[in-house]
PDB file of N, CA and C in Angstrom:
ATOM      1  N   UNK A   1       0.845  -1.191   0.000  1.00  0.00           N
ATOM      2  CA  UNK A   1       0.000   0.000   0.000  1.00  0.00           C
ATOM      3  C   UNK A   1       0.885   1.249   0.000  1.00  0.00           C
ATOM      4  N   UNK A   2       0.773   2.357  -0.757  1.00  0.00           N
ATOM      5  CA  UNK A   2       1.241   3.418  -0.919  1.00  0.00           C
ATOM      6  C   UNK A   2       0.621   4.571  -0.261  1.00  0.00           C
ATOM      7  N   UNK A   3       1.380   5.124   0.327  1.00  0.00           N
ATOM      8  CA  UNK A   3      -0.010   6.400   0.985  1.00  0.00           C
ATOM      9  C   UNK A   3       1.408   7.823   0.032  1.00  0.00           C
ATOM     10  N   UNK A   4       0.509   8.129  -0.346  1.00  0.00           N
ATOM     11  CA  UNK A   4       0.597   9.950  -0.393  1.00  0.00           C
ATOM     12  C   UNK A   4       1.189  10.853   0.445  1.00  0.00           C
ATOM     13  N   UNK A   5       1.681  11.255   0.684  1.00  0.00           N
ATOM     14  CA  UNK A   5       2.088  12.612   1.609  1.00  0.00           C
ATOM     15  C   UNK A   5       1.642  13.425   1.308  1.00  0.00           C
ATOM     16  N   UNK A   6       1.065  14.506   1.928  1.00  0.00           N
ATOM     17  CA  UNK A   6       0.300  16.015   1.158  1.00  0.00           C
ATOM     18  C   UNK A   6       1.216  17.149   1.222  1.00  0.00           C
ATOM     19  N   UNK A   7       1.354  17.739   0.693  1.00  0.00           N
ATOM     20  CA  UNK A   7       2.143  18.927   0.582  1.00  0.00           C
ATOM     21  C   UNK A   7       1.981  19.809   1.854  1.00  0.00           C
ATOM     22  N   UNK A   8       1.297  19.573   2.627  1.00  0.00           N
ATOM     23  CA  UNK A   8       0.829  20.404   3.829  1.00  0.00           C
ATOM     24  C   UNK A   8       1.851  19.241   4.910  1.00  0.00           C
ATOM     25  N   UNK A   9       1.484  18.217   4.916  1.00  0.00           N
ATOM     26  CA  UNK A   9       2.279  17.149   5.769  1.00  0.00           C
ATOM     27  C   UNK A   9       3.536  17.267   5.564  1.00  0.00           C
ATOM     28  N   UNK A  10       4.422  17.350   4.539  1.00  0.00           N
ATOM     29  CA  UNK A  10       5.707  17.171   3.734  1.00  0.00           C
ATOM     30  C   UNK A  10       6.021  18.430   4.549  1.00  0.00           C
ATOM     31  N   UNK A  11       5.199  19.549   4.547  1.00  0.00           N
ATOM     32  CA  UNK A  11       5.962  20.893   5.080  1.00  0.00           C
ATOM     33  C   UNK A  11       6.265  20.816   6.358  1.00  0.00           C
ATOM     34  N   UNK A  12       5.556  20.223   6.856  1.00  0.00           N
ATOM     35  CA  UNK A  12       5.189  20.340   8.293  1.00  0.00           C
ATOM     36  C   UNK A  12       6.680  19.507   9.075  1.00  0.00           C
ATOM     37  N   UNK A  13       6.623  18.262   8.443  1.00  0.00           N
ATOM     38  CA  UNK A  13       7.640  17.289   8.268  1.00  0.00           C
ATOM     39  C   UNK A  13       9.170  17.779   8.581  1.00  0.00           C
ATOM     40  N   UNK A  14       9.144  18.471   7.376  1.00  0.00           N
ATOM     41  CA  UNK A  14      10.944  19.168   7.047  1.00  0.00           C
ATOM     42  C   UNK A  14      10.954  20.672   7.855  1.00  0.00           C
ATOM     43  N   UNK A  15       9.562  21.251   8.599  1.00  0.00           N
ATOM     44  CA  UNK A  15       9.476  22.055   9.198  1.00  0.00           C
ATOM     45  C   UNK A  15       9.525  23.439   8.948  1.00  0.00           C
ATOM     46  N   UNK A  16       8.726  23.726   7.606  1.00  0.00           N
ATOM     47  CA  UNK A  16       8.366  24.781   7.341  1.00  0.00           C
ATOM     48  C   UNK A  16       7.042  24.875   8.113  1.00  0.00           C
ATOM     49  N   UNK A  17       6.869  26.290   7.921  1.00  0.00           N
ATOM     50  CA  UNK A  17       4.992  26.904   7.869  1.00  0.00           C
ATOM     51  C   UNK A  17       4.618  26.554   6.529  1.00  0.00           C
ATOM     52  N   UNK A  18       2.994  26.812   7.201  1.00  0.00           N
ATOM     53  CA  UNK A  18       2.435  26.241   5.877  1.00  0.00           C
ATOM     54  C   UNK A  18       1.743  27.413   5.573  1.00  0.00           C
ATOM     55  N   UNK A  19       1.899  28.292   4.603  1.00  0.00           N
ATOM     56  CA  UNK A  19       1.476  29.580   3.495  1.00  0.00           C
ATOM     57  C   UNK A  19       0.855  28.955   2.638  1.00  0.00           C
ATOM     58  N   UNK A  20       0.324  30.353   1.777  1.00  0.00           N
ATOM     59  CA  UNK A  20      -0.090  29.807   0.713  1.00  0.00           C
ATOM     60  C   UNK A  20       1.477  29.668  -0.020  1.00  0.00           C
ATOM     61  N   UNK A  21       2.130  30.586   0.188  1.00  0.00           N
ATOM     62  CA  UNK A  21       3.291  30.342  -0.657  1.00  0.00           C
ATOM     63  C   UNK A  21       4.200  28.879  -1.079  1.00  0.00           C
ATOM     64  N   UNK A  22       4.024  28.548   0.689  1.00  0.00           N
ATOM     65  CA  UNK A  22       5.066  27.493   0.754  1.00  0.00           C
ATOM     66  C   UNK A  22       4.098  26.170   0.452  1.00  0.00           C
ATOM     67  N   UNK A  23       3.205  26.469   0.319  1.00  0.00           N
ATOM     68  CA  UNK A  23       1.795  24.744  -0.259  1.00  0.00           C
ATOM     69  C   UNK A  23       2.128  24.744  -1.598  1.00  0.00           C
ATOM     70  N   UNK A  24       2.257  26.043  -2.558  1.00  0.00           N
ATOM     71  CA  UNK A  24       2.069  26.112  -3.303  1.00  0.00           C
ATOM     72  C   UNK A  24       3.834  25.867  -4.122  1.00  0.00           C
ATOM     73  N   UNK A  25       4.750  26.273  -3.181  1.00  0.00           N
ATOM     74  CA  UNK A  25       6.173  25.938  -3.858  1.00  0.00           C
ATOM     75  C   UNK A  25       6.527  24.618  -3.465  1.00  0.00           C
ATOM     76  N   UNK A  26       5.978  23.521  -2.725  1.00  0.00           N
ATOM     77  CA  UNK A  26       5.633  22.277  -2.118  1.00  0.00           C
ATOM     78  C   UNK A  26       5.573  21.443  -3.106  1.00  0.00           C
ATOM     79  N   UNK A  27       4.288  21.904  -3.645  1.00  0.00           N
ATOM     80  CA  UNK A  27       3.180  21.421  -5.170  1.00  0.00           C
ATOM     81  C   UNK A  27       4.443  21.278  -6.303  1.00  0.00           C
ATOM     82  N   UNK A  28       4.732  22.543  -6.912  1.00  0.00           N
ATOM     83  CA  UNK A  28       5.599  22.580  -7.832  1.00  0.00           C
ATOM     84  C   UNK A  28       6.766  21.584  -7.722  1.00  0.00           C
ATOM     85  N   UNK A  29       7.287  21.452  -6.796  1.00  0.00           N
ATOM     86  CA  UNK A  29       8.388  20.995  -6.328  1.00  0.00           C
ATOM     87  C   UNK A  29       8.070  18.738  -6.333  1.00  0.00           C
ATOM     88  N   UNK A  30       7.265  19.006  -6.028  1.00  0.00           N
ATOM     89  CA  UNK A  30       6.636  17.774  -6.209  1.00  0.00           C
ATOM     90  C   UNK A  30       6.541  16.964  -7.393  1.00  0.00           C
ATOM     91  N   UNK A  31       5.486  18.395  -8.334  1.00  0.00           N
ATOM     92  CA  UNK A  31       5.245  18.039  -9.754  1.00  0.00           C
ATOM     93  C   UNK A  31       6.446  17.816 -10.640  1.00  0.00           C
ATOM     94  N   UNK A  32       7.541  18.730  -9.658  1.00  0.00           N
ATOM     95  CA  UNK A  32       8.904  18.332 -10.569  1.00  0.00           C
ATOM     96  C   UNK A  32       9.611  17.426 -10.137  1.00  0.00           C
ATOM     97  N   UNK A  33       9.410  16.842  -9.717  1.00  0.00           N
ATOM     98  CA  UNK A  33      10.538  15.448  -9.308  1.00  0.00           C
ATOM     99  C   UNK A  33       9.612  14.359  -9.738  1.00  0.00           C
ATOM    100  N   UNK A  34      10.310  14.031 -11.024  1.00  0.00           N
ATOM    101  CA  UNK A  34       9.850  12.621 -11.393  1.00  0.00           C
ATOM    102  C   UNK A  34       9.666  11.201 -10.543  1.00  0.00           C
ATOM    103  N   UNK A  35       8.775  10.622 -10.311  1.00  0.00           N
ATOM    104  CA  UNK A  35       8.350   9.321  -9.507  1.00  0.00           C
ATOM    105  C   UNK A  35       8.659  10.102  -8.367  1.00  0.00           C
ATOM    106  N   UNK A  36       8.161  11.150  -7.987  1.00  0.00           N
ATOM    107  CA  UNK A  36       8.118  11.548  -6.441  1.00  0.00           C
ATOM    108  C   UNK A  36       7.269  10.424  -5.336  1.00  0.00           C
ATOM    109  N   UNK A  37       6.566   9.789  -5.776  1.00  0.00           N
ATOM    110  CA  UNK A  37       5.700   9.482  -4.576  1.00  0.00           C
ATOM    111  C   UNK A  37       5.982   7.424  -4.439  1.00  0.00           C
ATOM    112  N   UNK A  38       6.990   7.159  -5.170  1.00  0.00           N
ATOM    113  CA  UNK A  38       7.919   6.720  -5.629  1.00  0.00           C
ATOM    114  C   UNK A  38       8.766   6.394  -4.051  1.00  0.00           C
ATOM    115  N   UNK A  39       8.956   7.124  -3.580  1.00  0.00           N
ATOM    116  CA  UNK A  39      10.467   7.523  -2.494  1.00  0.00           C
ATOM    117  C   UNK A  39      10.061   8.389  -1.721  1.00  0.00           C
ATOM    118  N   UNK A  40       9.073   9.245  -1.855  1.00  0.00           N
ATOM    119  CA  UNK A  40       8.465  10.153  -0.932  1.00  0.00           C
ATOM    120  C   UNK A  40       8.434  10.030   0.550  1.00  0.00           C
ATOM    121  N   UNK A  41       8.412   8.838   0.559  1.00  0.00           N
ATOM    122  CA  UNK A  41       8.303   8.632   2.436  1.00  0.00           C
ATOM    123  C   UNK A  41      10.093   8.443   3.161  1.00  0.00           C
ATOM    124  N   UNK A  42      10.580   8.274   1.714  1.00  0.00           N
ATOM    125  CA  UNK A  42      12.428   7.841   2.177  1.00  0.00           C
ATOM    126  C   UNK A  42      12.788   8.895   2.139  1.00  0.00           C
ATOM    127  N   UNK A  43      12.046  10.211   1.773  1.00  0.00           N
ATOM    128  CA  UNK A  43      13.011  11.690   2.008  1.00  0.00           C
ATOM    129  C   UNK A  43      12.628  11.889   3.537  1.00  0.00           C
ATOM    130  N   UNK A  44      11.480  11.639   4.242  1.00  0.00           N
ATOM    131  CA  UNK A  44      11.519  12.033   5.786  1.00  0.00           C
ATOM    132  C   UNK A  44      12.701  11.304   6.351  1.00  0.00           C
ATOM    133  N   UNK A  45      12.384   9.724   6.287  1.00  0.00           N
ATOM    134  CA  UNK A  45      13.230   8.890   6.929  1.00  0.00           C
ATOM    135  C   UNK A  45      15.134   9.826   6.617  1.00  0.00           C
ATOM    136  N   UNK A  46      15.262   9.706   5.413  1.00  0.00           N
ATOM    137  CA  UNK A  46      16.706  10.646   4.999  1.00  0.00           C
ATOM    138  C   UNK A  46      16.646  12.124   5.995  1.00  0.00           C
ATOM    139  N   UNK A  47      15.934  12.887   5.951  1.00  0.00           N
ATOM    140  CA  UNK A  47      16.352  13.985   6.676  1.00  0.00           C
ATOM    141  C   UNK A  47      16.217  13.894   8.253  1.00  0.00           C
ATOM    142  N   UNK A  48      15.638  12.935   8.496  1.00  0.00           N
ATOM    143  CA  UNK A  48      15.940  12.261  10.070  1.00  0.00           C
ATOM    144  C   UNK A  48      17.274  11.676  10.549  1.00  0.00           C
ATOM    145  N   UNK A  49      18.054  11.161   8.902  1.00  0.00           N
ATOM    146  CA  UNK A  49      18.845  10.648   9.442  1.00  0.00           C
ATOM    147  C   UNK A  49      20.258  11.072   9.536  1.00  0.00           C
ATOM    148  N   UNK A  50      19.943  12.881   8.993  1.00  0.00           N
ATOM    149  CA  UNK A  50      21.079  13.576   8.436  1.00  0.00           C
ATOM    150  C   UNK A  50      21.215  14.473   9.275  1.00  0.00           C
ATOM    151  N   UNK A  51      20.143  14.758  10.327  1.00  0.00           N
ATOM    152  CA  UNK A  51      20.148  15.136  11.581  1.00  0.00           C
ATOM    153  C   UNK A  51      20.911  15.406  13.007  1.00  0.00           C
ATOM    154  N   UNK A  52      21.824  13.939  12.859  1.00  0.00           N
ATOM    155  CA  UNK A  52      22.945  14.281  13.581  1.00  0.00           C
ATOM    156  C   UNK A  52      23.933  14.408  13.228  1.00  0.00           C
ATOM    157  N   UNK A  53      24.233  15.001  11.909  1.00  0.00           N
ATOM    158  CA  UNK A  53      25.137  15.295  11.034  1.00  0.00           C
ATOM    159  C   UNK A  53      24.718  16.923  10.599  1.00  0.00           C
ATOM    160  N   UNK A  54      24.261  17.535  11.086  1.00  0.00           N
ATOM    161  CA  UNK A  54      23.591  19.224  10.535  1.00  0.00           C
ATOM    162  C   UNK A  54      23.505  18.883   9.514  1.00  0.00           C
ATOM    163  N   UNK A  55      22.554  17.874   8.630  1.00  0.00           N
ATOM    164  CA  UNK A  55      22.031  17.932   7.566  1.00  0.00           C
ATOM    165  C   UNK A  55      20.756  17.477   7.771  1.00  0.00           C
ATOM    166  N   UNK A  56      19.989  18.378   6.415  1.00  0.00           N
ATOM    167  CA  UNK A  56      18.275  18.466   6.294  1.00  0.00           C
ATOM    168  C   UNK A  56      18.012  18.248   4.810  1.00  0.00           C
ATOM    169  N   UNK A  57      16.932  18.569   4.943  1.00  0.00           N
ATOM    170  CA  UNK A  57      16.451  18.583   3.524  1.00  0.00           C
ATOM    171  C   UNK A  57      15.393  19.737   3.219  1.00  0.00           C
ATOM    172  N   UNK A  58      15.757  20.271   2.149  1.00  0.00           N
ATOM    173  CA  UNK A  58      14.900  21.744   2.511  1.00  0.00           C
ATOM    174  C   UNK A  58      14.070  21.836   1.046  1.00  0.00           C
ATOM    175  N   UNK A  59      13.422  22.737   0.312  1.00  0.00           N
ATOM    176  CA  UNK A  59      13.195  23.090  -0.584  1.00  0.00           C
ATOM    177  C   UNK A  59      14.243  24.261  -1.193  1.00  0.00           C
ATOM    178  N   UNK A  60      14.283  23.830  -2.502  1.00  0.00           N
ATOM    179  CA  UNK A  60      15.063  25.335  -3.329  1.00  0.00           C
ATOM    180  C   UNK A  60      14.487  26.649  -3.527  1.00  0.00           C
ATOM    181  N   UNK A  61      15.356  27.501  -3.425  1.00  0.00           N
ATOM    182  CA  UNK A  61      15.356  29.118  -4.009  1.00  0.00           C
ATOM    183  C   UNK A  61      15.495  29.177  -4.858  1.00  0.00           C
ATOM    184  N   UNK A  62      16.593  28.513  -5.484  1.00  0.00           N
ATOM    185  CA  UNK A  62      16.252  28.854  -6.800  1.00  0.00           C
ATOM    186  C   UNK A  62      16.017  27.834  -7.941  1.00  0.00           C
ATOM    187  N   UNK A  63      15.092  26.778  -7.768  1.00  0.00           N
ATOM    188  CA  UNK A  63      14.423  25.764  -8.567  1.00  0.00           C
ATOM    189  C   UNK A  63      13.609  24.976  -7.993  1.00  0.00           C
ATOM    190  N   UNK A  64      12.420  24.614  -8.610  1.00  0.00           N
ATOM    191  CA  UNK A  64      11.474  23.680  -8.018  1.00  0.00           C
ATOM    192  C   UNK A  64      12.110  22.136  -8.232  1.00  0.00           C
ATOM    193  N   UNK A  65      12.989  22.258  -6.760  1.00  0.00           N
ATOM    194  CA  UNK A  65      13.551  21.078  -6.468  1.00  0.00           C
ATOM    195  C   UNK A  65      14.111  20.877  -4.909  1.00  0.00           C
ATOM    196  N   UNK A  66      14.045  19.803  -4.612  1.00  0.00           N
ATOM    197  CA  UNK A  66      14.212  19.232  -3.224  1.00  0.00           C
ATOM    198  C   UNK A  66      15.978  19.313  -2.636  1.00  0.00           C
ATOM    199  N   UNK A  67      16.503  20.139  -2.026  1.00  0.00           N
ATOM    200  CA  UNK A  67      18.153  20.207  -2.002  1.00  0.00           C
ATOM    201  C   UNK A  67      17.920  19.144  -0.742  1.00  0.00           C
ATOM    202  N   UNK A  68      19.115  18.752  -0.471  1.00  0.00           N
ATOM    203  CA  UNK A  68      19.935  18.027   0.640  1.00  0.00           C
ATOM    204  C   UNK A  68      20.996  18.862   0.901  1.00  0.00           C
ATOM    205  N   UNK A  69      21.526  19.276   2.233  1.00  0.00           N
ATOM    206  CA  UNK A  69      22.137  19.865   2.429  1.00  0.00           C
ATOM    207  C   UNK A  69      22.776  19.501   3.782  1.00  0.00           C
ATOM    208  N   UNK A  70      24.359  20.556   4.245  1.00  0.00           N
ATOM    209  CA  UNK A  70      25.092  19.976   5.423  1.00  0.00           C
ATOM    210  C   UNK A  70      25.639  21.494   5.721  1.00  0.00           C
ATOM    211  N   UNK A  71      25.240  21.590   6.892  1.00  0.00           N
ATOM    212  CA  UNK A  71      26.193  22.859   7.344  1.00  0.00           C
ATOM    213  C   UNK A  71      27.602  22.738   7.152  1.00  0.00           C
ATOM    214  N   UNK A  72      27.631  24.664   6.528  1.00  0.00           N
ATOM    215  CA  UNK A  72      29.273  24.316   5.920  1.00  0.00           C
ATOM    216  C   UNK A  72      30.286  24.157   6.554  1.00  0.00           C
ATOM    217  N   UNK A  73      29.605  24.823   8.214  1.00  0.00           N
ATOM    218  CA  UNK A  73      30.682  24.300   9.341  1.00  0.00           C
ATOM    219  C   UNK A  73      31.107  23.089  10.204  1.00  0.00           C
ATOM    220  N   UNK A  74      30.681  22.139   9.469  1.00  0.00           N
ATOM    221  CA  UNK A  74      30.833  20.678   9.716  1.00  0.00           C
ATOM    222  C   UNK A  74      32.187  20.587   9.780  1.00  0.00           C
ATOM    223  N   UNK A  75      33.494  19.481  10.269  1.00  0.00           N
ATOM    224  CA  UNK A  75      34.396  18.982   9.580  1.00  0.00           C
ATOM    225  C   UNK A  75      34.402  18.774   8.452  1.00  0.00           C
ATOM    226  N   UNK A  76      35.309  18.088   7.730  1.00  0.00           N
ATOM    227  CA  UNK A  76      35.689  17.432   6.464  1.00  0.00           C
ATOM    228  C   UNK A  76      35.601  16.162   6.373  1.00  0.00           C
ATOM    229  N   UNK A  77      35.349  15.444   7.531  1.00  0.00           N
ATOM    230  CA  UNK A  77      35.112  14.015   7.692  1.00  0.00           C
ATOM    231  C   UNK A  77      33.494  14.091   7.932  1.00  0.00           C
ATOM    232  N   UNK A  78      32.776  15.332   8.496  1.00  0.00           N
ATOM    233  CA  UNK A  78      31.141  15.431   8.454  1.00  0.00           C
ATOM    234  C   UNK A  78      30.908  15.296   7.181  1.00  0.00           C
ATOM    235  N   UNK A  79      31.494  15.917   6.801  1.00  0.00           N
ATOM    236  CA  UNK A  79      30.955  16.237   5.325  1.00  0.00           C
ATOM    237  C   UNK A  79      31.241  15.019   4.347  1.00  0.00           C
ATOM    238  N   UNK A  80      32.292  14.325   4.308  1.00  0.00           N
ATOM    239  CA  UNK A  80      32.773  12.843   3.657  1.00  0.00           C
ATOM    240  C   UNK A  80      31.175  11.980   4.314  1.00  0.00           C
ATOM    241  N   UNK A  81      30.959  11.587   5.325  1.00  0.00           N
ATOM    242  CA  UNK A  81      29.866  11.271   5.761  1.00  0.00           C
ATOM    243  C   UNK A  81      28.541  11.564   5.497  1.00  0.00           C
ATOM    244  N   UNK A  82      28.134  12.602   4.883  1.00  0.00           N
ATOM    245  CA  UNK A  82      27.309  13.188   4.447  1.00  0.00           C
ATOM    246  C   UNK A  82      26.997  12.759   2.942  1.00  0.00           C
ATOM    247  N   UNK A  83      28.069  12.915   2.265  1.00  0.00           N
ATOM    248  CA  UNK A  83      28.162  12.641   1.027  1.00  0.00           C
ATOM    249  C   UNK A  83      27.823  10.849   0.659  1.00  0.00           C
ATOM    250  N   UNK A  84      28.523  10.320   1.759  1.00  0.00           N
ATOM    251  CA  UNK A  84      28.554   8.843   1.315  1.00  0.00           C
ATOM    252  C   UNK A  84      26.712   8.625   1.731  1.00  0.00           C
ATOM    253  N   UNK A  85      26.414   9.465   2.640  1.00  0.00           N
ATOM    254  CA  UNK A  85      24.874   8.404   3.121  1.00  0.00           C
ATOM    255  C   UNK A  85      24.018   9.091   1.854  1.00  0.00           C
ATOM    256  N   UNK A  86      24.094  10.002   1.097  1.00  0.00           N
ATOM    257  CA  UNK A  86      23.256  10.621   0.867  1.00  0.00           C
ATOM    258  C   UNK A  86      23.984   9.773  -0.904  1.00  0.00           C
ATOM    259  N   UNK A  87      24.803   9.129  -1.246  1.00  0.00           N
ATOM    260  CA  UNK A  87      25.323   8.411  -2.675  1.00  0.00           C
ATOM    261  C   UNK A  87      24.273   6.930  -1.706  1.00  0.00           C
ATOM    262  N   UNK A  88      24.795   6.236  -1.190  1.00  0.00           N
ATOM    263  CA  UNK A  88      24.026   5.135  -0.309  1.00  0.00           C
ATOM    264  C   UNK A  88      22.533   4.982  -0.629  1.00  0.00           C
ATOM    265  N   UNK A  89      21.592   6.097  -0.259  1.00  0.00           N
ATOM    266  CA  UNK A  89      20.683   6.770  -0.148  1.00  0.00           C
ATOM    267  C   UNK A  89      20.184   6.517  -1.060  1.00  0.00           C
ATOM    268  N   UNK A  90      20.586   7.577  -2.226  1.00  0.00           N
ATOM    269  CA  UNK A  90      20.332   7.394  -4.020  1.00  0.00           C
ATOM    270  C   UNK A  90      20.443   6.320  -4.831  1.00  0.00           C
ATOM    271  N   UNK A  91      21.376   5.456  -4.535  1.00  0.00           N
ATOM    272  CA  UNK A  91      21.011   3.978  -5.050  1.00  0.00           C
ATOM    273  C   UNK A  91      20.240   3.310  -4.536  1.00  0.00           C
ATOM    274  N   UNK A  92      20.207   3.211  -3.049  1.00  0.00           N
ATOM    275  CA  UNK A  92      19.194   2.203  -2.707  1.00  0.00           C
ATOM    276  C   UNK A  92      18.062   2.404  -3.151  1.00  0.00           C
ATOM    277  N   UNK A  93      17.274   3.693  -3.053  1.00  0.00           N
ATOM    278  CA  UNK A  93      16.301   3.878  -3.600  1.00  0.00           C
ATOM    279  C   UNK A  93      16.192   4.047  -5.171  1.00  0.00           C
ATOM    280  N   UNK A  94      17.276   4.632  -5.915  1.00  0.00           N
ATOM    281  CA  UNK A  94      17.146   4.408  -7.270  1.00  0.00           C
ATOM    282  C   UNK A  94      16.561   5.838  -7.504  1.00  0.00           C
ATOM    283  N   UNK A  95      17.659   6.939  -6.728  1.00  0.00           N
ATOM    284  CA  UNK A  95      16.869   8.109  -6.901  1.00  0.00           C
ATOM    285  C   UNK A  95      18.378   9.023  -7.518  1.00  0.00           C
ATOM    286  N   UNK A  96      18.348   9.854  -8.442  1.00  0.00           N
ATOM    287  CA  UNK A  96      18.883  10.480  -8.470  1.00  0.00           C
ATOM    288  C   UNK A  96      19.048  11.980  -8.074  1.00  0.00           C
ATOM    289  N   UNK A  97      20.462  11.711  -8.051  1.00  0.00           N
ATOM    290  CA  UNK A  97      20.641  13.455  -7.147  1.00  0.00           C
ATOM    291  C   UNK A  97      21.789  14.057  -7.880  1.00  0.00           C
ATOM    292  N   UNK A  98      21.978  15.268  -7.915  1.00  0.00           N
ATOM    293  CA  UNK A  98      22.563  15.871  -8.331  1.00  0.00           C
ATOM    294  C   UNK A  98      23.818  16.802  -7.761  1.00  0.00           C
ATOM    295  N   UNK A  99      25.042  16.694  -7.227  1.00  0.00           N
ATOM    296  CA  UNK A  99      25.749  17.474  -6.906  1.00  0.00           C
ATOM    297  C   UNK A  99      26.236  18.862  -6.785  1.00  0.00           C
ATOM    298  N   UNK A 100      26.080  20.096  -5.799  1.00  0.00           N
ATOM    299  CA  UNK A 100      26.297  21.353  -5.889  1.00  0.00           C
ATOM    300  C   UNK A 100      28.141  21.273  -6.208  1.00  0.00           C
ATOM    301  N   UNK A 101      28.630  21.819  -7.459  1.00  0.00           N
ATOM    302  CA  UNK A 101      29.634  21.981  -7.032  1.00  0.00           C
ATOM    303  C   UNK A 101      30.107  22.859  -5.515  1.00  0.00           C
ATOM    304  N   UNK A 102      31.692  22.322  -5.001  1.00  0.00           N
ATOM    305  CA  UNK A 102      32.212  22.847  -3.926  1.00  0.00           C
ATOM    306  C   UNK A 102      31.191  23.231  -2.971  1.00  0.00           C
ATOM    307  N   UNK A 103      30.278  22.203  -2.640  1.00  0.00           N
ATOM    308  CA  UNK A 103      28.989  22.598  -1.301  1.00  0.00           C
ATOM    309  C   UNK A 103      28.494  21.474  -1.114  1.00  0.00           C
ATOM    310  N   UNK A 104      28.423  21.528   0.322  1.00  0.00           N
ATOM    311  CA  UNK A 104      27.854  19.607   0.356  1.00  0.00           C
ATOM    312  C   UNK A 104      26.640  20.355   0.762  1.00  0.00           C
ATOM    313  N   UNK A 105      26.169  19.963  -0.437  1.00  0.00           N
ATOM    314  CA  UNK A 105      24.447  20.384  -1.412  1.00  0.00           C
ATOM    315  C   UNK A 105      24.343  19.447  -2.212  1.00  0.00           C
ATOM    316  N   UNK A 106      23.408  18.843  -2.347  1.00  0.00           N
ATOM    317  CA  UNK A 106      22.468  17.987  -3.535  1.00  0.00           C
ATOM    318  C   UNK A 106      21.141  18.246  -3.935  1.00  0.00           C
ATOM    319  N   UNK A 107      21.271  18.304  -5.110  1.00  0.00           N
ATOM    320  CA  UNK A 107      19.955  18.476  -5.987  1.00  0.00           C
ATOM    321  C   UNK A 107      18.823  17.143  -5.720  1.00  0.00           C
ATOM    322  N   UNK A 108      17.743  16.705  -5.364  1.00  0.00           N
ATOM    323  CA  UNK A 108      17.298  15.379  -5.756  1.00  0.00           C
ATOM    324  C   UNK A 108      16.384  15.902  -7.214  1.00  0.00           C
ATOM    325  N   UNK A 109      16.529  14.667  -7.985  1.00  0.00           N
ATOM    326  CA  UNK A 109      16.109  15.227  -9.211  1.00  0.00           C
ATOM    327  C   UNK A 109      15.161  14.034  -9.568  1.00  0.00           C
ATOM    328  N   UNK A 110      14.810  13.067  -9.493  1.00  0.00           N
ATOM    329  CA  UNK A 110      14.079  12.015  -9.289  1.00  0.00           C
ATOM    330  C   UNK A 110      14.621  10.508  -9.962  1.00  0.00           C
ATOM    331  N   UNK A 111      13.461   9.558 -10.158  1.00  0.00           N
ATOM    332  CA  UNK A 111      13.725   8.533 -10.266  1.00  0.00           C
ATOM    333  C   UNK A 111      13.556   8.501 -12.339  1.00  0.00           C
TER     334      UNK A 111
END
């Protein structure tokens, strides 16, 4: 059985407010990630687990797309760690992501 996440739940989740703005950049963001609902429930579980690593998962500024991200004041071994769960991550599920150059930032771009 597959359940849905709602764009109101998803916000709530990664811990935004819920606007009209942010339902509505939610939506988009959704509509753009191919087989979103697909993996949808493995992005909570992922930003739970990036947690004790100062990493989240947020929405983009500048694209309707899902970033992964790590504070830049981590170590260099946080950040090696970061990188490997979040490559780990993307295969197991069969999701692709996309690399920020020089920023431990990732694009998720879908399945």
């Amino acid at each position: 059985m597959q359940i849905d996440l709602t764009p109101e739940a998803l916000l709530s989740q990664l811990g935004y407010s819920k606007t009209e703005q942010s339902i509505e950049q939610m939506k988009k963001t959704i509509d753009n990630t191919h087989g979103f609902s697909n993996f949808s429930k493995h992005i909570l579980a992922l930003h739970d687990e990036l947690a004790h690593i100062k990493g989240f998962i947020a929405l983009s500024n500048s694209r309707d797309a899902f970033k992964i991200k790590c504070s830049e004041e981590v170590s260099e071994e946080i950040k090696e760690e970061f990188s490997t769960l979040i490559e780990n991550w993307s295969k197991k599920y069969k999701v692709e992501t996309q690399k920020v150059a020089n920023k431990p930032t990732y694009y998720i771009i879908g399945q």
